[in-house]
Protein backbone atom coordinates (compact mmCIF):
# COMPACT_ATOMS: atom_id res chain seq x y z
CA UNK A 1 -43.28 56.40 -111.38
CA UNK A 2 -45.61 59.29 -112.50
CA UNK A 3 -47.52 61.02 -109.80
CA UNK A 4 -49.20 64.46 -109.48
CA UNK A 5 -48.15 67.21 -106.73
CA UNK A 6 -50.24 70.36 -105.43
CA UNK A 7 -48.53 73.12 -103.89
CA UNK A 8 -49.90 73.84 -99.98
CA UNK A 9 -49.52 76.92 -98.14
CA UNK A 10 -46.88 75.52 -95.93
CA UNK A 11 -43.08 76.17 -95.72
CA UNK A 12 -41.47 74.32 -93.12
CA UNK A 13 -37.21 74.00 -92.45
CA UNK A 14 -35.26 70.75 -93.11
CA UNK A 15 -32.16 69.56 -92.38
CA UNK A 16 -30.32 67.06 -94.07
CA UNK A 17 -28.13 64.82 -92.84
CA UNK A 18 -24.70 66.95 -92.85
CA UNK A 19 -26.80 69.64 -90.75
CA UNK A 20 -27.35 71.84 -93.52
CA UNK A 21 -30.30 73.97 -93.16
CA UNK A 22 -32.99 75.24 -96.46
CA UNK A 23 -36.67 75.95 -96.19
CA UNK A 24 -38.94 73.59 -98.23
CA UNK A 25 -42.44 74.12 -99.82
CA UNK A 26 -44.90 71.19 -98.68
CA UNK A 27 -46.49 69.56 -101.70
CA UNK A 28 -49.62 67.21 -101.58
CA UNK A 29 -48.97 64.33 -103.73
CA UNK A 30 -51.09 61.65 -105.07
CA UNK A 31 -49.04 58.29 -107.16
CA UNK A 32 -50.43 57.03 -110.64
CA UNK A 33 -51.26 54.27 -108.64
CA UNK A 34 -53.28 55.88 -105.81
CA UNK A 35 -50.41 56.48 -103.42
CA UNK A 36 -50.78 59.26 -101.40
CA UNK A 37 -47.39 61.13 -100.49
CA UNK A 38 -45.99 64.41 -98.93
CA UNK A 39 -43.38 66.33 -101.27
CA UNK A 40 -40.87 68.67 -99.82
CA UNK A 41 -39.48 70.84 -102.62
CA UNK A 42 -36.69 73.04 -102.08
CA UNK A 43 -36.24 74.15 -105.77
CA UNK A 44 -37.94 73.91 -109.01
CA UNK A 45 -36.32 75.16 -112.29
CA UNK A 46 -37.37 76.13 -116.27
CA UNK A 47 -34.94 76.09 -119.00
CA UNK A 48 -33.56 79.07 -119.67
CA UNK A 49 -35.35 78.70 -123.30
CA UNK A 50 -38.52 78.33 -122.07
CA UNK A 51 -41.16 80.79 -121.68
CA UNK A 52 -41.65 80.54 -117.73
CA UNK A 53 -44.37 83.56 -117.49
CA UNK A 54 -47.03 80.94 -117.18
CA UNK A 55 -45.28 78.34 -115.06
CA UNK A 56 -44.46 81.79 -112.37
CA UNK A 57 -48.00 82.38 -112.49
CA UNK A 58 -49.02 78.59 -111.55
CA UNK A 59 -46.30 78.30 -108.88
CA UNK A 60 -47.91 81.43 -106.87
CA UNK A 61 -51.11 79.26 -106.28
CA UNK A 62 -51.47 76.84 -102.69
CA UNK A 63 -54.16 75.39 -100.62
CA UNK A 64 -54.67 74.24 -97.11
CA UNK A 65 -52.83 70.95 -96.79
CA UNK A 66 -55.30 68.27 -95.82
CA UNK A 67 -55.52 66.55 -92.22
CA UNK A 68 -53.12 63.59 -93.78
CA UNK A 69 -50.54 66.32 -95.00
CA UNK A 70 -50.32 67.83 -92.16
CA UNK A 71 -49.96 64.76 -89.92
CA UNK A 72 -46.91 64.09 -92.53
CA UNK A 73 -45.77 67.70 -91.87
CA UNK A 74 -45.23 67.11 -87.94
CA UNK A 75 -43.84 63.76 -88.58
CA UNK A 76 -41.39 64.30 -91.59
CA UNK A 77 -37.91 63.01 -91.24
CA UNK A 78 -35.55 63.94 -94.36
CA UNK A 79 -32.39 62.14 -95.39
């Protein structure tokens, strides 16, 4: 599966399944195939041999989430 992501401006908290607690970035996400999805990203990681100045740069920039998004937002169940 391929898909693309956009970061949005909300953080929310999940829970998994043990009880453990983390905050999560909501991402937008839309499949190669026209899927639309909601991402919740607790981490994201360059190799240390990469030149992450770029990638930093990138990962300071969110929009609104859309009406959809947001619906997923109140909704969301994590396992």
């Amino acid at each position: 599966m391929k898909a693309s992501i956009e970061s949005t401006t909300e953080v929310v908290t999940i829970r998994d399944l043990e009880g453990n607690v983390c905050k999560a970035r909501v991402w937008a996400g839309l499949s190669e195939k026209g899927v639309r999805f909601t991402a919740y990203i607790t981490n994201v990681q360059v190799a240390r041999t990469e030149d992450n100045s770029q990638f930093e740069r990138e990962l300071q920039e969110h929009s609104q989430p859309d009406a959809a998004t947001r619906r997923a937002i109140e909704l969301r169940f994590v396992i």
